[in-house]
PDB file of N, CA and C in Angstrom:
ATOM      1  N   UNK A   1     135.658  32.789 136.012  1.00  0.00           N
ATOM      2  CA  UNK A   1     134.383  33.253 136.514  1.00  0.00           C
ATOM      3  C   UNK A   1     134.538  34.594 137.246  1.00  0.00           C
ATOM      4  N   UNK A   2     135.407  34.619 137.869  1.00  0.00           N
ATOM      5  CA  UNK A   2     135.947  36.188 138.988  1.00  0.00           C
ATOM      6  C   UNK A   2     135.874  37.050 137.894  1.00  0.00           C
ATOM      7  N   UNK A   3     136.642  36.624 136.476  1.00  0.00           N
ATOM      8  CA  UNK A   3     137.117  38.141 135.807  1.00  0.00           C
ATOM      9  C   UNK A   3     136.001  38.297 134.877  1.00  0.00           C
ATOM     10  N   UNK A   4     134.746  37.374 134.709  1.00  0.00           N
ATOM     11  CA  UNK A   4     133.480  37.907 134.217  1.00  0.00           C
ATOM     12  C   UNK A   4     132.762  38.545 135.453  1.00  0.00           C
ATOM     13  N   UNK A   5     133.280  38.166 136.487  1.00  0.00           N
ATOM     14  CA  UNK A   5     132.182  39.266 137.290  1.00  0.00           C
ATOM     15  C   UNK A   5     132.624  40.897 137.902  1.00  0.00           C
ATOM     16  N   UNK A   6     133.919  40.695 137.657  1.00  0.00           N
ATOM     17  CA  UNK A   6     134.785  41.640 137.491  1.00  0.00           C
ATOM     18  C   UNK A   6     134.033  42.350 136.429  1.00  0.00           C
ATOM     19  N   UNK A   7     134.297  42.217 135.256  1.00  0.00           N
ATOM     20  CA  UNK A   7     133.751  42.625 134.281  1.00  0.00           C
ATOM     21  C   UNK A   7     132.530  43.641 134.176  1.00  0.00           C
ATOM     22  N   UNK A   8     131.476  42.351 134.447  1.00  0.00           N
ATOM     23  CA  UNK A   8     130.154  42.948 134.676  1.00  0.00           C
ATOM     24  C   UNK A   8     129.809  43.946 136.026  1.00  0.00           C
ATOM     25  N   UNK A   9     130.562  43.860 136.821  1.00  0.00           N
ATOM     26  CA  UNK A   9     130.660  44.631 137.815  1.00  0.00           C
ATOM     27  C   UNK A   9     131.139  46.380 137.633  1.00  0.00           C
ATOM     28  N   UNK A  10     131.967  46.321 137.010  1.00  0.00           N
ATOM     29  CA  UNK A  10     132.786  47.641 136.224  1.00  0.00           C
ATOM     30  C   UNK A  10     131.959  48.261 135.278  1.00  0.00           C
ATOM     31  N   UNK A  11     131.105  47.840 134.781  1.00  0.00           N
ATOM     32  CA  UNK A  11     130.628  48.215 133.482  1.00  0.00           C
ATOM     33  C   UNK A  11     129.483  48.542 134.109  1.00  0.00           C
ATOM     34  N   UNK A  12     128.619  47.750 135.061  1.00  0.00           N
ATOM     35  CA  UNK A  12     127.505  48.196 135.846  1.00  0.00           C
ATOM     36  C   UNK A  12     128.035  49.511 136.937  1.00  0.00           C
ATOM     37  N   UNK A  13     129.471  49.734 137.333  1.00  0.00           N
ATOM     38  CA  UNK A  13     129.395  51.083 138.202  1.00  0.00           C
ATOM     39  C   UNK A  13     129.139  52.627 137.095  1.00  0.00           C
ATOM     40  N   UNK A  14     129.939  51.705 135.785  1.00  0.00           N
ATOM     41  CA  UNK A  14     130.108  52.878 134.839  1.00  0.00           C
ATOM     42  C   UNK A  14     129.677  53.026 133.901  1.00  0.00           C
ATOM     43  N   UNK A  15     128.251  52.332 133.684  1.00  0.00           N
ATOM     44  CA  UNK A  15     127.050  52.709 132.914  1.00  0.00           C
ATOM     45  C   UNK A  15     126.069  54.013 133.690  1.00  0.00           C
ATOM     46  N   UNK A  16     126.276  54.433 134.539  1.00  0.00           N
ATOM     47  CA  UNK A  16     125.997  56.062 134.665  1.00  0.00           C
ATOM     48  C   UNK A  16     126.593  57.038 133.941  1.00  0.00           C
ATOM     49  N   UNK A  17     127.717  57.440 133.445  1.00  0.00           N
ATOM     50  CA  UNK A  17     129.125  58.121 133.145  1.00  0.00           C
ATOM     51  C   UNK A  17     128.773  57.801 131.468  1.00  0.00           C
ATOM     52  N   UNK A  18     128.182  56.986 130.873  1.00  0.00           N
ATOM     53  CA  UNK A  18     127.493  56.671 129.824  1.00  0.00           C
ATOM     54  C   UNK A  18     126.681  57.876 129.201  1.00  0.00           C
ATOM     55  N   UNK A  19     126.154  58.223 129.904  1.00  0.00           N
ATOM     56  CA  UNK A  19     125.285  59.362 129.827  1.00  0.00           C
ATOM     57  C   UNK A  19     125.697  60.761 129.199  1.00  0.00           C
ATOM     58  N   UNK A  20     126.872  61.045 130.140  1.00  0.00           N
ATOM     59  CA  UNK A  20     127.636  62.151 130.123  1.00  0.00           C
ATOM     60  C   UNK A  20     128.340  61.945 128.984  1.00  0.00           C
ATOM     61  N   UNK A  21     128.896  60.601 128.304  1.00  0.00           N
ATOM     62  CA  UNK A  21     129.774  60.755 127.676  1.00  0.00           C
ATOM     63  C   UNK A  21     129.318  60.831 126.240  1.00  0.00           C
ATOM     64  N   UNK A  22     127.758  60.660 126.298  1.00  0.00           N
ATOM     65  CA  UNK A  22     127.214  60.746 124.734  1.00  0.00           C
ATOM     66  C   UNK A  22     126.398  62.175 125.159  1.00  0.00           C
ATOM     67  N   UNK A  23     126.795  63.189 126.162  1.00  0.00           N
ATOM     68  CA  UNK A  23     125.981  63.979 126.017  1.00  0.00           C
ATOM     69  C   UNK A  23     124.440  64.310 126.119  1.00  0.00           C
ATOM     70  N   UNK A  24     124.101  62.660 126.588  1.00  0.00           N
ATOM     71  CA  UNK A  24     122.500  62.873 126.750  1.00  0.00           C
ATOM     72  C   UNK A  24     121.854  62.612 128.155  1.00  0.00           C
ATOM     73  N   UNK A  25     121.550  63.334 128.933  1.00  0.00           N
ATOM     74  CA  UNK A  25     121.070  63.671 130.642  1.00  0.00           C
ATOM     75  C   UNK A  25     119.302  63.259 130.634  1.00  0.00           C
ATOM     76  N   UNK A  26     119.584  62.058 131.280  1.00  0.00           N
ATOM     77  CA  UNK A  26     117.992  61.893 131.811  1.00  0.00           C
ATOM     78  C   UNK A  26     117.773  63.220 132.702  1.00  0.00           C
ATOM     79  N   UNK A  27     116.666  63.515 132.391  1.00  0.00           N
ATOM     80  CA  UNK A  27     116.122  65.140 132.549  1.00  0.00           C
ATOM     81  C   UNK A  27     115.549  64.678 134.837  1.00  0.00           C
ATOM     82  N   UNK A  28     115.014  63.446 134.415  1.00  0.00           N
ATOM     83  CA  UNK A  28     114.801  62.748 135.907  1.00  0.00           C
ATOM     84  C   UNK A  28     115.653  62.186 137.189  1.00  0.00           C
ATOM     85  N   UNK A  29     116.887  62.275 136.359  1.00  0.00           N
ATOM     86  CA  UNK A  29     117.728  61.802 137.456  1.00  0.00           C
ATOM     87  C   UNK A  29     118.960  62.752 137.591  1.00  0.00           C
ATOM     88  N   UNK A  30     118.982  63.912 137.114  1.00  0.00           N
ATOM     89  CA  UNK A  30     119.794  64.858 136.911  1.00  0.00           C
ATOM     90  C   UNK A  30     119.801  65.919 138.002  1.00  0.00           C
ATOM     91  N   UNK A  31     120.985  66.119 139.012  1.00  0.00           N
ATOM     92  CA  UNK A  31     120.462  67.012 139.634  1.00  0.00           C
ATOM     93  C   UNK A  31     120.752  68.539 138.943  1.00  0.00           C
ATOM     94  N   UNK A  32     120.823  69.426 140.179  1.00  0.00           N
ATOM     95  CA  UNK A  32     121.043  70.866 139.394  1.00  0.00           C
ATOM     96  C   UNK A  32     122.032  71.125 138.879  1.00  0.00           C
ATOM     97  N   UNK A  33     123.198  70.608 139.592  1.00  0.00           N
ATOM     98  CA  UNK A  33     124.930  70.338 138.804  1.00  0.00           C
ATOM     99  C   UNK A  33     125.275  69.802 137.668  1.00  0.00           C
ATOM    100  N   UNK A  34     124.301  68.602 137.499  1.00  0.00           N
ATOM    101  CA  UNK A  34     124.420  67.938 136.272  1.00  0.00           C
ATOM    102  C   UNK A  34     123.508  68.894 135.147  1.00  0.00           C
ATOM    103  N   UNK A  35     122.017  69.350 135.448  1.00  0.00           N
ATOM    104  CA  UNK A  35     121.349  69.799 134.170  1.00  0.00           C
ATOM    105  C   UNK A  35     122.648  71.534 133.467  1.00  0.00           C
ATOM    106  N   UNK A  36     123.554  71.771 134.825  1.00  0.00           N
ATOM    107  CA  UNK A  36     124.035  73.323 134.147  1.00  0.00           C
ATOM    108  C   UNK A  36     124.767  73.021 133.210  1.00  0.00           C
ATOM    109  N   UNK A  37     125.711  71.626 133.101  1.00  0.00           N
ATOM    110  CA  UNK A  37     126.567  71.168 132.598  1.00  0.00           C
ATOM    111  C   UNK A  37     126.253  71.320 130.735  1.00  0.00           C
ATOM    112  N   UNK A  38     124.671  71.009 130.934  1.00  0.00           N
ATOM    113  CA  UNK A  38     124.273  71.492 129.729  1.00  0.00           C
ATOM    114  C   UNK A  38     124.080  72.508 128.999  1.00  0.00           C
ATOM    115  N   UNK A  39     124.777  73.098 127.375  1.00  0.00           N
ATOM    116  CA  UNK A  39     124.998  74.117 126.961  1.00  0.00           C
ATOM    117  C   UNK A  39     123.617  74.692 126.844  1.00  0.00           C
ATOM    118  N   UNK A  40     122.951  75.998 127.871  1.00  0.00           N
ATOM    119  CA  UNK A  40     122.051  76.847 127.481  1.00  0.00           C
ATOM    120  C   UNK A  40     121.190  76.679 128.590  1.00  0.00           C
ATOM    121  N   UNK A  41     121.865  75.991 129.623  1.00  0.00           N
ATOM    122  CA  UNK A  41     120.999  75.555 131.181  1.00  0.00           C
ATOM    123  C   UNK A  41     121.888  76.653 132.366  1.00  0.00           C
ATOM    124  N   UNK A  42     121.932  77.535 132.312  1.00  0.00           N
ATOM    125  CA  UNK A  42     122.512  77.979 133.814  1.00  0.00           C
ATOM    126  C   UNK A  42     121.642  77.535 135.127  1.00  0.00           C
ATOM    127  N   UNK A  43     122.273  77.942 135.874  1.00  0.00           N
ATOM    128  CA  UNK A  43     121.523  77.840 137.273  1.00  0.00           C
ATOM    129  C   UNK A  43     119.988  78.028 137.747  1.00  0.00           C
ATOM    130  N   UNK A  44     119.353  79.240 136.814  1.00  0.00           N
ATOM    131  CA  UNK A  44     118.643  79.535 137.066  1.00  0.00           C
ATOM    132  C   UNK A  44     117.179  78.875 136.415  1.00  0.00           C
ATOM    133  N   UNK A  45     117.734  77.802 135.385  1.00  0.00           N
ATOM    134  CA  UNK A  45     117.703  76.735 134.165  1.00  0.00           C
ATOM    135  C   UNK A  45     117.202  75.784 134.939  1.00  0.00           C
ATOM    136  N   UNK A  46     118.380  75.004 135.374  1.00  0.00           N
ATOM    137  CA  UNK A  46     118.545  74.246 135.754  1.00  0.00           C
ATOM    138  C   UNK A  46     117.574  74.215 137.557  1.00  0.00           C
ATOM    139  N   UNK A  47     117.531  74.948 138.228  1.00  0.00           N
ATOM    140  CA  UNK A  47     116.930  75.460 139.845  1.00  0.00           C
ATOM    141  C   UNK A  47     115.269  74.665 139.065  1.00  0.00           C
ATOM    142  N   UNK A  48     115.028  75.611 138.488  1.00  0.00           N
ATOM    143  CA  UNK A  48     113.134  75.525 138.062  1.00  0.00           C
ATOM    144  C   UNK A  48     113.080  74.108 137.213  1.00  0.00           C
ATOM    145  N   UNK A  49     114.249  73.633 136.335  1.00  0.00           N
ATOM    146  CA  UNK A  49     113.892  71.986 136.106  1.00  0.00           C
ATOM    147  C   UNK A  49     113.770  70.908 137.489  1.00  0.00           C
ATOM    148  N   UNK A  50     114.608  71.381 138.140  1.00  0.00           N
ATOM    149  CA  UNK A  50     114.660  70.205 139.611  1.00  0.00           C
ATOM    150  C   UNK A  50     113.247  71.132 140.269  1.00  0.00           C
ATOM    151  N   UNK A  51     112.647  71.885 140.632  1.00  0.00           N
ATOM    152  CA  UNK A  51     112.017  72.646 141.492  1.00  0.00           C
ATOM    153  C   UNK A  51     110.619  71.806 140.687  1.00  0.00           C
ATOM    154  N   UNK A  52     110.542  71.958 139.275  1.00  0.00           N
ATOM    155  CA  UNK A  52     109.059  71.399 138.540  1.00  0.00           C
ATOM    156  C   UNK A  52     109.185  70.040 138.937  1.00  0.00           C
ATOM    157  N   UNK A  53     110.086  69.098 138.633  1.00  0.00           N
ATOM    158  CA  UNK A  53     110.176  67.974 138.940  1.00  0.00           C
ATOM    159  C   UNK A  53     109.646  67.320 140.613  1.00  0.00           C
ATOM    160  N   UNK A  54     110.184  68.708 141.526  1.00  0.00           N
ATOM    161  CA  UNK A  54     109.534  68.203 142.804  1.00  0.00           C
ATOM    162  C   UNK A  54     108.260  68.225 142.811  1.00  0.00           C
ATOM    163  N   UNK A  55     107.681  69.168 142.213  1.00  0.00           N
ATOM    164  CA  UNK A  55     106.183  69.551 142.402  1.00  0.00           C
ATOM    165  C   UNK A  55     105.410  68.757 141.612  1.00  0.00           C
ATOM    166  N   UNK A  56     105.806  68.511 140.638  1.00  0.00           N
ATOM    167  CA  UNK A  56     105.127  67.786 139.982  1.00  0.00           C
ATOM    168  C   UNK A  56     105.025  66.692 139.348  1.00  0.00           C
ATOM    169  N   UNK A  57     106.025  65.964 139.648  1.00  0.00           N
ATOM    170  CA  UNK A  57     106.390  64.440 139.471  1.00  0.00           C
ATOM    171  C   UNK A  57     107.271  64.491 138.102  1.00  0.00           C
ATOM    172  N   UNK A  58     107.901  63.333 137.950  1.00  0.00           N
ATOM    173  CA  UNK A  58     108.935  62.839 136.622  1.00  0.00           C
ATOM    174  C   UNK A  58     108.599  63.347 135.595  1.00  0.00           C
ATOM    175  N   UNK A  59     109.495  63.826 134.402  1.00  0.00           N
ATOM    176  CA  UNK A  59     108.966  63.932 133.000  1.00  0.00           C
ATOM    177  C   UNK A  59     108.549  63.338 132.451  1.00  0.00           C
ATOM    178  N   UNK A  60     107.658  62.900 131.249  1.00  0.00           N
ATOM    179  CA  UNK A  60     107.074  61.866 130.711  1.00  0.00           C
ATOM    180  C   UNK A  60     108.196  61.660 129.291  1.00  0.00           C
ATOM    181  N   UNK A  61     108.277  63.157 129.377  1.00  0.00           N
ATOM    182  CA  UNK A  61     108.916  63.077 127.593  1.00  0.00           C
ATOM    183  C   UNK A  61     109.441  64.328 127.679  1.00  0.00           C
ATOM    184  N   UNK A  62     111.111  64.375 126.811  1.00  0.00           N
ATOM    185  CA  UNK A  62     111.792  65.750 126.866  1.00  0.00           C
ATOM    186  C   UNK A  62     110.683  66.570 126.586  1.00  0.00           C
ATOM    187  N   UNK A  63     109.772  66.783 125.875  1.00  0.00           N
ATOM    188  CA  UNK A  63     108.607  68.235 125.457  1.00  0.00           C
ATOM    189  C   UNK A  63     108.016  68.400 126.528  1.00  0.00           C
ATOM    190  N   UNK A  64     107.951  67.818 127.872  1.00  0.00           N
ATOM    191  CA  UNK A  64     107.242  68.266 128.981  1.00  0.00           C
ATOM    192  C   UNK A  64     108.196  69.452 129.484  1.00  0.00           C
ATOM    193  N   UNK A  65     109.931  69.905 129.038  1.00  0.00           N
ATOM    194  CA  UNK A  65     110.250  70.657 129.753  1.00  0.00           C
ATOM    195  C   UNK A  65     109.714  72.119 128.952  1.00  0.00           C
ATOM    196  N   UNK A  66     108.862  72.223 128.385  1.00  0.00           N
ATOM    197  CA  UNK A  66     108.444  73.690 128.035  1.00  0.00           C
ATOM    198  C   UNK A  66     107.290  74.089 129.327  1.00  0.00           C
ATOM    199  N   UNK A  67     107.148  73.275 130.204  1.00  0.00           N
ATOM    200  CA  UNK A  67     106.015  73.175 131.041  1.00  0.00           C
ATOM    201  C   UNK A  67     106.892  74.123 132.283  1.00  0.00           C
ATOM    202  N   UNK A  68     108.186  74.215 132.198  1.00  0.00           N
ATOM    203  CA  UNK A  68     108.879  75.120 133.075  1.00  0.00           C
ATOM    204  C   UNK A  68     109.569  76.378 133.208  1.00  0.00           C
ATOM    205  N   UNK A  69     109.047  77.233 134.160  1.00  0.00           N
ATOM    206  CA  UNK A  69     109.097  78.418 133.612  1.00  0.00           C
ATOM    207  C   UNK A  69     110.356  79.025 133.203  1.00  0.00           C
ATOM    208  N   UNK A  70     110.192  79.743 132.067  1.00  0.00           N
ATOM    209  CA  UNK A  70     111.881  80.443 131.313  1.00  0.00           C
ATOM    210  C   UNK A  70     112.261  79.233 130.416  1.00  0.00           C
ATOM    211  N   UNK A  71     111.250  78.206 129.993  1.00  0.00           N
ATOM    212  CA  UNK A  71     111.691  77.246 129.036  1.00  0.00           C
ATOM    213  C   UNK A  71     110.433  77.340 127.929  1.00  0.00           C
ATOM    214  N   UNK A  72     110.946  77.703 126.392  1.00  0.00           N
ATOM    215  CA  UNK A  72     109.924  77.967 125.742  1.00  0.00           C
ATOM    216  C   UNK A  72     110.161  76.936 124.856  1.00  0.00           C
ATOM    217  N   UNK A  73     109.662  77.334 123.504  1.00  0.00           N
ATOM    218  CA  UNK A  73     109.440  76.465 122.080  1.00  0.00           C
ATOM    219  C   UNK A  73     110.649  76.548 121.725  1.00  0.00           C
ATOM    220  N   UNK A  74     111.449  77.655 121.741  1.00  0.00           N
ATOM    221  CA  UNK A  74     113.102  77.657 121.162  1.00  0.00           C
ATOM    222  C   UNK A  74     113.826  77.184 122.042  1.00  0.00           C
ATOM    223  N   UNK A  75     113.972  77.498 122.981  1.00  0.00           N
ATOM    224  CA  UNK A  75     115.023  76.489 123.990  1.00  0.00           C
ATOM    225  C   UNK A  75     114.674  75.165 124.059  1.00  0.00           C
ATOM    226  N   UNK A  76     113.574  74.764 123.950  1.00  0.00           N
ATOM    227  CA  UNK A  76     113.104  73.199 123.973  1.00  0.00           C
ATOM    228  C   UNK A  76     114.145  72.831 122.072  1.00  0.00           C
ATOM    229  N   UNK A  77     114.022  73.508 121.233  1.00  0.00           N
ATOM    230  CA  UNK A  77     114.419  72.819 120.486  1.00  0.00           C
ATOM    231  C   UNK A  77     115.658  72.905 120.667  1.00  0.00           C
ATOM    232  N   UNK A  78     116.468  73.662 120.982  1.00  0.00           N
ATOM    233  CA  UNK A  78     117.917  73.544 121.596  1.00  0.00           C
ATOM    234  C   UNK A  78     117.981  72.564 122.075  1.00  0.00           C
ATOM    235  N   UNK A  79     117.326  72.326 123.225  1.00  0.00           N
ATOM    236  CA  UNK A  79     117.747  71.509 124.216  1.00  0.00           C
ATOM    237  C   UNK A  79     117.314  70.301 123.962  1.00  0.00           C
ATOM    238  N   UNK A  80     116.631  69.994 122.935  1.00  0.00           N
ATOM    239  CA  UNK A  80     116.019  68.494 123.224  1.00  0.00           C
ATOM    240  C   UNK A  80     116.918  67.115 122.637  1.00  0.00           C
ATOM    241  N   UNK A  81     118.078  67.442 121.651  1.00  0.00           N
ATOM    242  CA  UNK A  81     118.932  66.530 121.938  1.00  0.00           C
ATOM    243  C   UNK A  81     119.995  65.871 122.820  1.00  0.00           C
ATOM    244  N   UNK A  82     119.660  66.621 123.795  1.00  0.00           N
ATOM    245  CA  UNK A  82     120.869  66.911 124.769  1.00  0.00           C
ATOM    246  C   UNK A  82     120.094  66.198 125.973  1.00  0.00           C
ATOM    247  N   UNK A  83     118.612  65.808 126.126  1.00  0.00           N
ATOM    248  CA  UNK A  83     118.283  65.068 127.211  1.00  0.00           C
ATOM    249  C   UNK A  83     117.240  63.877 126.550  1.00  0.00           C
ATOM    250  N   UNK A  84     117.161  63.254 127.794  1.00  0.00           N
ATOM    251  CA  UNK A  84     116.436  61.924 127.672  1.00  0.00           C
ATOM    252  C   UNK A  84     115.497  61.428 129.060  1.00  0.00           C
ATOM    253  N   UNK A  85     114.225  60.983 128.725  1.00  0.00           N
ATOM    254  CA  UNK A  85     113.847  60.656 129.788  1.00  0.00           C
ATOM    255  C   UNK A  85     113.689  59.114 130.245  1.00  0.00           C
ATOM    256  N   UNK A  86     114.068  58.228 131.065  1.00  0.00           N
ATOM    257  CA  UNK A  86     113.823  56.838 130.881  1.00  0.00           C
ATOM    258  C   UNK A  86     112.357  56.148 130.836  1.00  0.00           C
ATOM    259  N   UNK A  87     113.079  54.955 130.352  1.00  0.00           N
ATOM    260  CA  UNK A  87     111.664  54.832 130.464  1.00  0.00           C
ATOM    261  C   UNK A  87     110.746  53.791 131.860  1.00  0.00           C
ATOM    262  N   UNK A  88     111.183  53.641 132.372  1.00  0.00           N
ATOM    263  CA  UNK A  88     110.826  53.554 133.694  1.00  0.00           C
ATOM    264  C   UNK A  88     110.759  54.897 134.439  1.00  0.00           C
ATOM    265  N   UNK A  89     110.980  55.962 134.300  1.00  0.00           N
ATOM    266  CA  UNK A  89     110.260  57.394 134.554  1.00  0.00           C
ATOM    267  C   UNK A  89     109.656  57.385 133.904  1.00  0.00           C
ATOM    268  N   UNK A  90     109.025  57.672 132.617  1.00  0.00           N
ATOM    269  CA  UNK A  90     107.712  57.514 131.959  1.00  0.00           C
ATOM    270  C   UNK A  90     106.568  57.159 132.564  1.00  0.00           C
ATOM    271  N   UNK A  91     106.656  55.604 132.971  1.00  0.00           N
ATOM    272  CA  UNK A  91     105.113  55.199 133.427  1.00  0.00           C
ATOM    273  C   UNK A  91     104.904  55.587 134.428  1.00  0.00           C
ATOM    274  N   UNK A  92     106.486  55.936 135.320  1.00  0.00           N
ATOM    275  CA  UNK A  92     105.467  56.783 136.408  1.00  0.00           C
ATOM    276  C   UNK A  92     104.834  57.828 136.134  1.00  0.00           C
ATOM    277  N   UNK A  93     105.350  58.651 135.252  1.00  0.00           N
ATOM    278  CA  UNK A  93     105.139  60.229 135.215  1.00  0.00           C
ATOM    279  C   UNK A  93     103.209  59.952 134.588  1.00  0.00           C
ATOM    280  N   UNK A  94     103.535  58.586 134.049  1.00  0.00           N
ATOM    281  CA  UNK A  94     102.194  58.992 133.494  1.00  0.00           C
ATOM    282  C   UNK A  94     101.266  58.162 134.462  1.00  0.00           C
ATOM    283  N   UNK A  95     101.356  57.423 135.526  1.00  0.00           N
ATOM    284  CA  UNK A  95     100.389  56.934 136.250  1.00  0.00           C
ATOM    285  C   UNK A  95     100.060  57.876 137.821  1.00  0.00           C
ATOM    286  N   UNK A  96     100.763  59.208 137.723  1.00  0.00           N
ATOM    287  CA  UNK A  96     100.748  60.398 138.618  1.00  0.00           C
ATOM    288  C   UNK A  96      99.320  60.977 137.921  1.00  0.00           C
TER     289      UNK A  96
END
């Protein structure tokens, strides 16, 4: 019983690290360190994704990041395999 909770215990610290390791960044829980990490996000990328997010609540869906400024129709298609939004951010984003 210890080494199933062992188990499940380990796998629950390092189902975050999950993320990173398939390359795909909830756009909502990402801070500015994590979104640069992504190829075509510098700082200045990454500043105005966390900065929209304060102002204006969770993403609903990766296509909401064209809603931030210096993010257009071509960088959204760059970028949109590379993030994810959950979906428990969703209903909030959409009951804001």
């Amino acid at each position: 019983m210890r080494k199933i909770f062992l188990t499940l215990l380990l796998a629950v610290a390092l189902s975050p690290l999950c993320a990173f390791a398939t390359g795909v960044i909830d756009l909502n829980a990402a801070d500015a360190a994590t979104l640069e990490q992504v190829k075509g996000i510098g700082p200045s990328k990454a500043a105005a994704i966390v900065k929209y997010r304060e102002q204006n609540g969770p993403f609903a869906s990766v296509d909401d990041l064209v809603r931030v400024p210096g993010i257009g129709e071509k960088t959204l298609q760059q970028l949109r395999e590379q993030f994810t939004v959950s979906a428990a951010r969703k209903a909030e984003a959409r009951t804001k």
